[in-house]
N, C-alpha and C. Protein backbone atom coordinates (compact mmCIF):
# COMPACT_ATOMS: atom_id res chain seq x y z
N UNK A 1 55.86 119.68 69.00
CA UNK A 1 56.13 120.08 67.62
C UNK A 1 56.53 118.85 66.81
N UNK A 2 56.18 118.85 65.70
CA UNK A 2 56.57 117.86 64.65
C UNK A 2 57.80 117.68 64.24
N UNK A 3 58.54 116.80 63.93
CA UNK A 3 59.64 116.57 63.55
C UNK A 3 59.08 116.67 61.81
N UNK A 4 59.58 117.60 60.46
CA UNK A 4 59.65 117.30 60.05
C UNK A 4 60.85 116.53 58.97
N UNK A 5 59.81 115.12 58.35
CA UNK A 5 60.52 114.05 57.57
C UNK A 5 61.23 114.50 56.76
N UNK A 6 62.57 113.89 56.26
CA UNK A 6 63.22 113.99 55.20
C UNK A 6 62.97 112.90 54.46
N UNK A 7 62.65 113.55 53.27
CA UNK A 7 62.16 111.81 51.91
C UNK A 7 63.24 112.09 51.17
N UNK A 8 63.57 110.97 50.77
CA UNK A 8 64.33 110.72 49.54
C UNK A 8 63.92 109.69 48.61
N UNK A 9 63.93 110.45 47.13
CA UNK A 9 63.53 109.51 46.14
C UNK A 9 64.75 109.56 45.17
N UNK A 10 64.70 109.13 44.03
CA UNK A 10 65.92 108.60 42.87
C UNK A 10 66.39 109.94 42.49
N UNK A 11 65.85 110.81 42.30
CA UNK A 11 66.82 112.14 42.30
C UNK A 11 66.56 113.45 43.37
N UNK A 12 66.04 113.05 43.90
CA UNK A 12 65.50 114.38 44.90
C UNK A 12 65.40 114.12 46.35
N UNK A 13 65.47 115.46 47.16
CA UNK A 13 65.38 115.12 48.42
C UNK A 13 64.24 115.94 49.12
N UNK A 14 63.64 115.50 49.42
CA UNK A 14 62.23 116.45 50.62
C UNK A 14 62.55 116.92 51.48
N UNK A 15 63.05 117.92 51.71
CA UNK A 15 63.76 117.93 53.25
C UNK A 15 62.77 119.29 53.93
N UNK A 16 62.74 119.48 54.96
CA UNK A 16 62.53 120.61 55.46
C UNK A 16 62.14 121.80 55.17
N UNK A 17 62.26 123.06 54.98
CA UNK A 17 62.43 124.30 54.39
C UNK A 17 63.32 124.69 55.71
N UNK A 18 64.11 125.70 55.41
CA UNK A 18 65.47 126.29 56.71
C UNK A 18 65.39 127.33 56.09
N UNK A 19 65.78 128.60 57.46
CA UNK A 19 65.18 129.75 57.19
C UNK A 19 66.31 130.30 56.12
N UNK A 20 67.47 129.88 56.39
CA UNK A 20 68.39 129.96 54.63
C UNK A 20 67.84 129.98 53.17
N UNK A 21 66.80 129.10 53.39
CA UNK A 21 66.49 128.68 52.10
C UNK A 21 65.44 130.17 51.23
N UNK A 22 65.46 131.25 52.05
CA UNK A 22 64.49 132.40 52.23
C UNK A 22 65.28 132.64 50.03
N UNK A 23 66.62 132.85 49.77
CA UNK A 23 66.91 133.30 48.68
C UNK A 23 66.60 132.50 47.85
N UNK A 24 66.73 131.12 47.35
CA UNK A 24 66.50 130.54 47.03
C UNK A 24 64.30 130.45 46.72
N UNK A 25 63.88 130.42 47.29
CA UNK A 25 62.76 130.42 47.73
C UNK A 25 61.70 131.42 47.26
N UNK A 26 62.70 133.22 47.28
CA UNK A 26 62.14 133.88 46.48
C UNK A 26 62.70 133.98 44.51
N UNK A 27 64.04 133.24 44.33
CA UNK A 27 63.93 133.23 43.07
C UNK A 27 62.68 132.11 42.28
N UNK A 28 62.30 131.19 43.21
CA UNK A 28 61.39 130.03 42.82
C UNK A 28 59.46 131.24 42.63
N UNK A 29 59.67 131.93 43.97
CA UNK A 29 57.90 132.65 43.80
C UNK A 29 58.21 133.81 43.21
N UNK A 30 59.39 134.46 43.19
CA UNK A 30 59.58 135.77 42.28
C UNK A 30 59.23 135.46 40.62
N UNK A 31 59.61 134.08 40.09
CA UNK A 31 59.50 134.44 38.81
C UNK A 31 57.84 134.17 38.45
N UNK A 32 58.12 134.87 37.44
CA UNK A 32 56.18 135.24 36.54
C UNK A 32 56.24 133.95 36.12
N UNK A 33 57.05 132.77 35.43
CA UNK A 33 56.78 131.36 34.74
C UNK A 33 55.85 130.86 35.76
N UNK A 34 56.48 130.49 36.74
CA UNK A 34 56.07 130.12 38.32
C UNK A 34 54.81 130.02 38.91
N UNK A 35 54.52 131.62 39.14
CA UNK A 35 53.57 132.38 39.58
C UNK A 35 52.31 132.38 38.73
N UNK A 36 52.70 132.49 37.18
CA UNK A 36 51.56 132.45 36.40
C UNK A 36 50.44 132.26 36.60
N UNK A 37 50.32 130.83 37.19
CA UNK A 37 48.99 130.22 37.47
C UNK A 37 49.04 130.10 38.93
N UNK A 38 49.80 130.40 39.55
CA UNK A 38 49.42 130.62 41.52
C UNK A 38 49.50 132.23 41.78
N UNK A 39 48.31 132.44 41.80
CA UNK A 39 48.68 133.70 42.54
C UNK A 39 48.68 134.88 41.32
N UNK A 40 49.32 134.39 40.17
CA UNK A 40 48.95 135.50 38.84
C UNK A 40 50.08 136.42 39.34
N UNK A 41 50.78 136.68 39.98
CA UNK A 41 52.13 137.74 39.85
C UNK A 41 53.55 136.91 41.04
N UNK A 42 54.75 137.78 40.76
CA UNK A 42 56.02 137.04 41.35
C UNK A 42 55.55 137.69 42.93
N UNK A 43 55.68 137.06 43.37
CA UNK A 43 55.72 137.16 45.04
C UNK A 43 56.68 138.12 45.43
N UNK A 44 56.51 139.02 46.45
CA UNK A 44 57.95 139.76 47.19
C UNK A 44 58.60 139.11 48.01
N UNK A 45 59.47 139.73 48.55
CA UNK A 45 60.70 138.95 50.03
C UNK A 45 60.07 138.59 50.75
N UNK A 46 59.06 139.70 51.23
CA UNK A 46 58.23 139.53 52.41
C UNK A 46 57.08 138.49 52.11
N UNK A 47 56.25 138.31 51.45
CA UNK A 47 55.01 137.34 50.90
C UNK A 47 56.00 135.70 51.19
N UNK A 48 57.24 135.99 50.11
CA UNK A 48 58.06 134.33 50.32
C UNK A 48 58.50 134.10 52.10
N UNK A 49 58.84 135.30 52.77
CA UNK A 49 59.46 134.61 54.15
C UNK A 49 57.70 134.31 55.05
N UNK A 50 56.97 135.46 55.02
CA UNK A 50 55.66 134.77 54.83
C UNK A 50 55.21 133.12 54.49
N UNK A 51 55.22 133.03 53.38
CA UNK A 51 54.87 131.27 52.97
C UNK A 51 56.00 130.16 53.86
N UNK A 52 56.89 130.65 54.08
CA UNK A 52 58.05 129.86 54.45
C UNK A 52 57.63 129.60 56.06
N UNK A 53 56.99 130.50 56.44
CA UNK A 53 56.56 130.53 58.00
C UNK A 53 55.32 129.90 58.37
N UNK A 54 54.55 130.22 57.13
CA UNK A 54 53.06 129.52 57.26
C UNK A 54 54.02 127.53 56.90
N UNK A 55 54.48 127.55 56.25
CA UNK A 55 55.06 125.90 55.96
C UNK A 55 55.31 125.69 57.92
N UNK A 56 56.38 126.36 58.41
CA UNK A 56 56.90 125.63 59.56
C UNK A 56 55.65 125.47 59.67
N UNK A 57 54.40 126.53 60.25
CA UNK A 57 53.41 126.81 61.28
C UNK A 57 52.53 125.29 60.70
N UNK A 58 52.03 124.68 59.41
CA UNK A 58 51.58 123.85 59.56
C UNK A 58 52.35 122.92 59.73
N UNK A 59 53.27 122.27 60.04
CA UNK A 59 54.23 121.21 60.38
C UNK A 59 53.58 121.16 61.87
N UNK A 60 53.97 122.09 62.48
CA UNK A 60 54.01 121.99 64.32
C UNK A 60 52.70 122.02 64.65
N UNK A 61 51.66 122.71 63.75
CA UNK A 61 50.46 122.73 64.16
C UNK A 61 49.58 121.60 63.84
N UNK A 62 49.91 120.88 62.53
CA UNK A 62 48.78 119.85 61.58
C UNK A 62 49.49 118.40 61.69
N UNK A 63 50.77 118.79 61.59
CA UNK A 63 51.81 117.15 61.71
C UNK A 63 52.20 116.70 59.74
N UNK A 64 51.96 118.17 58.86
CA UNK A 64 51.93 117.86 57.47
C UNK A 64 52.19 119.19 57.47
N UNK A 65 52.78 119.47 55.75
CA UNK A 65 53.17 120.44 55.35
C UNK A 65 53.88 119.78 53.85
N UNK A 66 54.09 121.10 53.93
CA UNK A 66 55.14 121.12 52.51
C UNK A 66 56.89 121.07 52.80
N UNK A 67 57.45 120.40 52.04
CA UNK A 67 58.30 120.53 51.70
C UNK A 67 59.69 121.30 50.82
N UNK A 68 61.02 121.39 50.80
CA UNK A 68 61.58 122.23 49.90
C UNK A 68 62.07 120.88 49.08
N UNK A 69 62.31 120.90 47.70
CA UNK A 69 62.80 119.91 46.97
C UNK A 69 63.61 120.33 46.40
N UNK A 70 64.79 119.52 47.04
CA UNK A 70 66.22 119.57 46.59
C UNK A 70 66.52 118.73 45.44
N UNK A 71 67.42 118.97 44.42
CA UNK A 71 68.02 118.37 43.46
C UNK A 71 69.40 117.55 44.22
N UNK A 72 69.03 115.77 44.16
CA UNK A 72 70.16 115.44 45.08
C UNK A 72 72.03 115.46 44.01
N UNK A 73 71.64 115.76 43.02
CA UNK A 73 72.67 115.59 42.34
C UNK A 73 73.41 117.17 42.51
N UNK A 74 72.98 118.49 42.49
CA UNK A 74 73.66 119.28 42.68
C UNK A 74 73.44 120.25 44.21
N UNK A 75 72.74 119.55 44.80
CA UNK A 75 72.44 120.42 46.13
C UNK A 75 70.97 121.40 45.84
N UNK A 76 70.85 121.62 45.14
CA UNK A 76 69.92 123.23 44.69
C UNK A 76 68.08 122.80 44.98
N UNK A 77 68.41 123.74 45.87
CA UNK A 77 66.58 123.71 46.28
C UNK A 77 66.15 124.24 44.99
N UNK A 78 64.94 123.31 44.49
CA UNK A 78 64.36 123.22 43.18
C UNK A 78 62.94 124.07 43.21
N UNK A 79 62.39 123.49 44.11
CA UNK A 79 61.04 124.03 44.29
C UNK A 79 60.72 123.13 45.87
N UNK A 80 58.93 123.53 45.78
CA UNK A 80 58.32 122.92 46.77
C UNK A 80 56.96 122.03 46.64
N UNK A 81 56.96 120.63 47.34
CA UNK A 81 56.01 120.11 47.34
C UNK A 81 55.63 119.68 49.00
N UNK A 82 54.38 119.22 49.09
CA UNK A 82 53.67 118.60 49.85
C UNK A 82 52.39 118.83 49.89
N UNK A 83 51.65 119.00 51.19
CA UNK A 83 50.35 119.02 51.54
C UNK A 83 49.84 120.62 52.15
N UNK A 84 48.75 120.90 51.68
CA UNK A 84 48.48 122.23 52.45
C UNK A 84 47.03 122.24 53.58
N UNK A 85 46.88 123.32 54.07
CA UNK A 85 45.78 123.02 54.69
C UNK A 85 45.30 124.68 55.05
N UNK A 86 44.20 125.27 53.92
CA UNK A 86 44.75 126.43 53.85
C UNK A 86 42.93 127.04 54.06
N UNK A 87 42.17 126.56 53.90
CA UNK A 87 40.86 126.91 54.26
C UNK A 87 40.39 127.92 53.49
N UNK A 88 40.73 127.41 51.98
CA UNK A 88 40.19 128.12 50.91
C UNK A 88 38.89 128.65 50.78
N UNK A 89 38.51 129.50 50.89
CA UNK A 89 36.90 130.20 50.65
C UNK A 89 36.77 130.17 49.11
N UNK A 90 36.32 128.90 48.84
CA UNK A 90 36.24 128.32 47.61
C UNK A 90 34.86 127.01 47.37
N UNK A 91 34.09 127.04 46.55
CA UNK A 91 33.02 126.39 46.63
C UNK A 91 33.28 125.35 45.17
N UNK A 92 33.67 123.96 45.18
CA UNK A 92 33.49 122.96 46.39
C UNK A 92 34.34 123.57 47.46
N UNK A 93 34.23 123.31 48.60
CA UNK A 93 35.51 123.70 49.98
C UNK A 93 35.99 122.06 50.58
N UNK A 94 37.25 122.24 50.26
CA UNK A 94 37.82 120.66 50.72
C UNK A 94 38.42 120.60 52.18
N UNK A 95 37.50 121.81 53.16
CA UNK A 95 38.76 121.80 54.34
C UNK A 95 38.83 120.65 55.15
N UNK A 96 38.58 119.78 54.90
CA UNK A 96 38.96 117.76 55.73
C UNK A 96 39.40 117.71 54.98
N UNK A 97 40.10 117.44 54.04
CA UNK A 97 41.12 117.19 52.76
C UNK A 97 42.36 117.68 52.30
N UNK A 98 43.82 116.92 52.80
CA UNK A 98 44.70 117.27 52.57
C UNK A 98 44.32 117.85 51.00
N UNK A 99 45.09 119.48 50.63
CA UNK A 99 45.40 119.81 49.72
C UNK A 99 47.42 119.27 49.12
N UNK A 100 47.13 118.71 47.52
CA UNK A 100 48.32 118.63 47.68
C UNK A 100 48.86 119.58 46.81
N UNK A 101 50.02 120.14 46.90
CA UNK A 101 50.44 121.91 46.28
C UNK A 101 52.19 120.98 45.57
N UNK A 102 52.74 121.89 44.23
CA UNK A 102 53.53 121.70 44.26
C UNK A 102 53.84 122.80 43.13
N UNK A 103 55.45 123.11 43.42
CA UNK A 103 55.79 124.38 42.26
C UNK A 103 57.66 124.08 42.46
N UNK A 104 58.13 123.89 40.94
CA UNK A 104 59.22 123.77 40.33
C UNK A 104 59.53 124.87 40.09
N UNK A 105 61.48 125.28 40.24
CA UNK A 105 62.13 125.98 39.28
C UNK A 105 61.66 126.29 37.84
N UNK A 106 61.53 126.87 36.74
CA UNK A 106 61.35 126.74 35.75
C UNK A 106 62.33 125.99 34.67
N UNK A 107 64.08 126.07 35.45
CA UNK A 107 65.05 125.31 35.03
C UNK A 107 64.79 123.57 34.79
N UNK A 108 63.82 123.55 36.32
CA UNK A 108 63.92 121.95 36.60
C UNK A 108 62.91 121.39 35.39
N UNK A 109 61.82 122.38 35.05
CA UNK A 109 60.59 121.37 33.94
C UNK A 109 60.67 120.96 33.34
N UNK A 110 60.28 119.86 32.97
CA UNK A 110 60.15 119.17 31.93
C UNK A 110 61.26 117.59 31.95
N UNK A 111 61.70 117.57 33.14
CA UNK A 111 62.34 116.49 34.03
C UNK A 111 61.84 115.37 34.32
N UNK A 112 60.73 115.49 34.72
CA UNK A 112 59.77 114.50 35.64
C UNK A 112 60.48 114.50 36.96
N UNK A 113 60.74 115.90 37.37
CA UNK A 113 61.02 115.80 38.92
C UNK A 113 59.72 116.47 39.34
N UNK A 114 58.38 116.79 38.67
CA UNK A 114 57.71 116.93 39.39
C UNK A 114 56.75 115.90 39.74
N UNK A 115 56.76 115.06 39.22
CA UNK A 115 55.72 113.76 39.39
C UNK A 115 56.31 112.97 40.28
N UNK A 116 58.16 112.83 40.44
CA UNK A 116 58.68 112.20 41.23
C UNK A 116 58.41 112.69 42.64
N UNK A 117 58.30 114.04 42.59
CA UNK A 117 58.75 114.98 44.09
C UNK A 117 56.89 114.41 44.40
N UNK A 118 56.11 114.50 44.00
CA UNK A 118 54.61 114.59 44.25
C UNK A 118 54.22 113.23 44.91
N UNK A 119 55.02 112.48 43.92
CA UNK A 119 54.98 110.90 44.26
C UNK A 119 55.37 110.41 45.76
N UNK A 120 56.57 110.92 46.01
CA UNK A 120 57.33 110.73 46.87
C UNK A 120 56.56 111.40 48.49
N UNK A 121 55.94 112.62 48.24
CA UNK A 121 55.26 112.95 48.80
C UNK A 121 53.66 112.40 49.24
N UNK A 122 53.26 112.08 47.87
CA UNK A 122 51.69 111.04 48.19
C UNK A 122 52.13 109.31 48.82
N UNK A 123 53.01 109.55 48.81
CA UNK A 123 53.84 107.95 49.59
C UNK A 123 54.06 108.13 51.33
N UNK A 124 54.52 109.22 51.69
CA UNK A 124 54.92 109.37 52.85
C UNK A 124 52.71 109.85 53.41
N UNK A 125 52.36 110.73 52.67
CA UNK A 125 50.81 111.14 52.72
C UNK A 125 49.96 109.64 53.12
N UNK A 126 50.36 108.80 51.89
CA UNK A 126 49.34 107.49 52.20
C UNK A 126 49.65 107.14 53.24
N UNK A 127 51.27 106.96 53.60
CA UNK A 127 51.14 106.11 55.46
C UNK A 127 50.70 106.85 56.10
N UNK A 128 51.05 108.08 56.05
CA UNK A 128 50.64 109.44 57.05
C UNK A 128 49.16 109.30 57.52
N UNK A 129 48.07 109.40 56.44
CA UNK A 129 46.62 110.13 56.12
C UNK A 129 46.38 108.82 56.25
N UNK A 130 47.08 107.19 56.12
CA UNK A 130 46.25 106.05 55.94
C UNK A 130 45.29 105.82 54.47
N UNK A 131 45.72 106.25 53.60
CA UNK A 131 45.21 106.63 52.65
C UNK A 131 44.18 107.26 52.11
N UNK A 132 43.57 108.17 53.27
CA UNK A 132 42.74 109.16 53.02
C UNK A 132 42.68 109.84 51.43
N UNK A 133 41.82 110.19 50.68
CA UNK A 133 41.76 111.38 49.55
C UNK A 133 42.48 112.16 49.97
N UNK A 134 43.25 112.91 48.88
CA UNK A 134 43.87 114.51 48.89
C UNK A 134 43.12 115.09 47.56
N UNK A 135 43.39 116.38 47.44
CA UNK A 135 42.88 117.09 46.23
C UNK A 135 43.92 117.95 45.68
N UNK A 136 43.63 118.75 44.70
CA UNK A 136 44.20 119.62 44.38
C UNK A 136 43.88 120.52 43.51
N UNK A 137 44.27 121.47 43.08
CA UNK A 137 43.39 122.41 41.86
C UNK A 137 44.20 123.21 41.00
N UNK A 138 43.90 123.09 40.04
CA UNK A 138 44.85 123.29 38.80
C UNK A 138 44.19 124.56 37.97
N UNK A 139 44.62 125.66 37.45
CA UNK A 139 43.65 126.08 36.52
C UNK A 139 43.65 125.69 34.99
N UNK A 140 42.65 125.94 34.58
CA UNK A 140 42.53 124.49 33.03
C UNK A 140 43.69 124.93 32.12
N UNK A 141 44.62 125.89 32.25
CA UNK A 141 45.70 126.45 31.02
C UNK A 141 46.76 125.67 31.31
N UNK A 142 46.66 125.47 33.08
CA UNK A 142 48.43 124.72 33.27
C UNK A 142 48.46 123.70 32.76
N UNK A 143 48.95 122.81 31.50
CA UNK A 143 48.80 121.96 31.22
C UNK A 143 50.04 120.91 32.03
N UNK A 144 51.16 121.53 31.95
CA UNK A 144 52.26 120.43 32.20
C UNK A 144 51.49 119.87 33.90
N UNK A 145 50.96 120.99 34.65
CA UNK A 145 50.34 120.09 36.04
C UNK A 145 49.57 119.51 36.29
N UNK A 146 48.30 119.85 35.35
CA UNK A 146 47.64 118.87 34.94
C UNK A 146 48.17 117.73 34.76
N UNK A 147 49.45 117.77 33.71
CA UNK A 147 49.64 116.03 33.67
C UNK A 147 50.37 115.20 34.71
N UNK A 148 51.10 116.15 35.50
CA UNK A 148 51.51 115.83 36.78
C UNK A 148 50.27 115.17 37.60
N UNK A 149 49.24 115.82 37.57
CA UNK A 149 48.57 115.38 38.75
C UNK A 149 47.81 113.88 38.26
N UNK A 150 47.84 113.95 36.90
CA UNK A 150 46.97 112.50 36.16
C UNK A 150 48.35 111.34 35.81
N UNK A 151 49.48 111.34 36.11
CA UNK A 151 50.75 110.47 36.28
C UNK A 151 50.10 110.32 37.93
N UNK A 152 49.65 111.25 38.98
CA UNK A 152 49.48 110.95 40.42
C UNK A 152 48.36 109.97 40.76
N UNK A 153 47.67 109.97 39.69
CA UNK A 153 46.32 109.55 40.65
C UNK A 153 45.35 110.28 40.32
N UNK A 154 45.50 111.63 40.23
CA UNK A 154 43.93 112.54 40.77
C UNK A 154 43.50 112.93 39.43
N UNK A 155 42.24 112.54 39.29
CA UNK A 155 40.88 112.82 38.18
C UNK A 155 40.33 113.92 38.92
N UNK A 156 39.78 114.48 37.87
CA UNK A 156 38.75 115.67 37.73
C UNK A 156 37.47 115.84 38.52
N UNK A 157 37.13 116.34 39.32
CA UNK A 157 36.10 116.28 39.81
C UNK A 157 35.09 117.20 40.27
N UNK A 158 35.30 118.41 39.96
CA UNK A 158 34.56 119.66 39.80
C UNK A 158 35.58 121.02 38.97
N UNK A 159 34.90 121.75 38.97
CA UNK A 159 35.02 123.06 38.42
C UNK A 159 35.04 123.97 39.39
N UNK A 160 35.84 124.94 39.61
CA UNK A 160 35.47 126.03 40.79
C UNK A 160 36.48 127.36 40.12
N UNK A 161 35.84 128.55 40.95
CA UNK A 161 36.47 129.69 40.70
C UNK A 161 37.50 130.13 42.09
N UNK A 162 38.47 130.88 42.02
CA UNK A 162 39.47 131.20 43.72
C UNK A 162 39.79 132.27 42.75
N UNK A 163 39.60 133.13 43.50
CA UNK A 163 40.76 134.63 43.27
C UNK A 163 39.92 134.99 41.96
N UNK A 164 38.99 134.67 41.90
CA UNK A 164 38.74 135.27 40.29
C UNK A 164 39.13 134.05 39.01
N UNK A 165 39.63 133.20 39.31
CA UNK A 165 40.62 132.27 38.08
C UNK A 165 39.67 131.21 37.92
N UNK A 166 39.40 130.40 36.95
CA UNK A 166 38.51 129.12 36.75
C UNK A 166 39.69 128.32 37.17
N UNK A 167 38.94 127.16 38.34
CA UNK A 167 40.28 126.04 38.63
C UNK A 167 39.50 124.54 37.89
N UNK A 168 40.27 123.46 38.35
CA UNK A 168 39.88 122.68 38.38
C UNK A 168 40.14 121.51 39.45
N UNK A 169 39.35 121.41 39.97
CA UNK A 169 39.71 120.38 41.38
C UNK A 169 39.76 118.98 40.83
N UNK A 170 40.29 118.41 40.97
CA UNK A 170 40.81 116.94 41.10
C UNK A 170 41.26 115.96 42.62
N UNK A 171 40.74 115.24 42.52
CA UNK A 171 40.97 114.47 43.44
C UNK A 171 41.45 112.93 43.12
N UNK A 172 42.31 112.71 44.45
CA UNK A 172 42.67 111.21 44.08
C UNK A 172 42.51 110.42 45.24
């Protein structure tokens, strides 16, 4: 099994997800701000301890995953970033390609703790992956992640539909 890394950057910490973090975790996928553009509704208890399990399961299984992102100044799990690996039935299909995923508090936006947390994450990714491509997919309304992902690196590089939603894949 994988040890997973703890990152630390200038305000935040990457740490783990712990099965504590289950409350926390569903106020982050419960709210509609959040959810809007993942998924289109707030997640239940069960769906969040769900995601929280699929996170360990790719850690021990892939040697990558996602992270919980802590606010190092007050303790408070903020949201989550890292890498996914989720075998989207989605055309382009990136399954050799770290996906990289990330979702903030709605408190935390507008911070630049999400470009930091992403950053911090495509840092530990480049030694990890050797600097392999990652991707990611945005749908064209989210604007603030969009600009997250163009502060990262990743340009535009197709158009695709998932779940019904127009995305936009980007890669970096």
């Amino acid at each position: 099994m994988t040890e997973v890394p703890t990152l630390s950057t200038a305000r935040l910490l990457l740490r783990p997800h712990r099965p504590n973090d289950l409350d926390a975790s569903l106020t982050l996928w419960s709210d509609p701000e959040v959810t809007r553009f993942i998924g289109g509704r707030p997640f239940t208890r069960e769906e969040v301890w769900g995601r929280l399990m699929r996170y360990a399961g790719q850690w021990a299984w892939l040697g990558f995953g996602m992270w919980a992102v802590e606010e190092r100044a007050t303790g408070a799990m903020i949201g989550d970033v890292g890498f996914l690996h989720v075998k989207r039935d989605m055309s382009p299909a990136h399954e050799d390609i770290p996906e990289t995923a990330w979702a903030l508090r709605p408190d935390a936006h507008g911070k630049g703790y999400a470009t930091e947390a992403v950053r911090g994450a495509l840092h530990w990714g480049d030694a990890h992956f050797g600097r392999a491509r990652s991707w990611c997919m945005i749908e064209p309304e989210n604007t603030p992640s969009l600009r997250v992902a163009a502060h990262c690196g990743y340009v535009e590089t197709a158009r695709a539909t998932y779940h019904g939603a127009a995305m936009i894949v980007l890669m970096r």
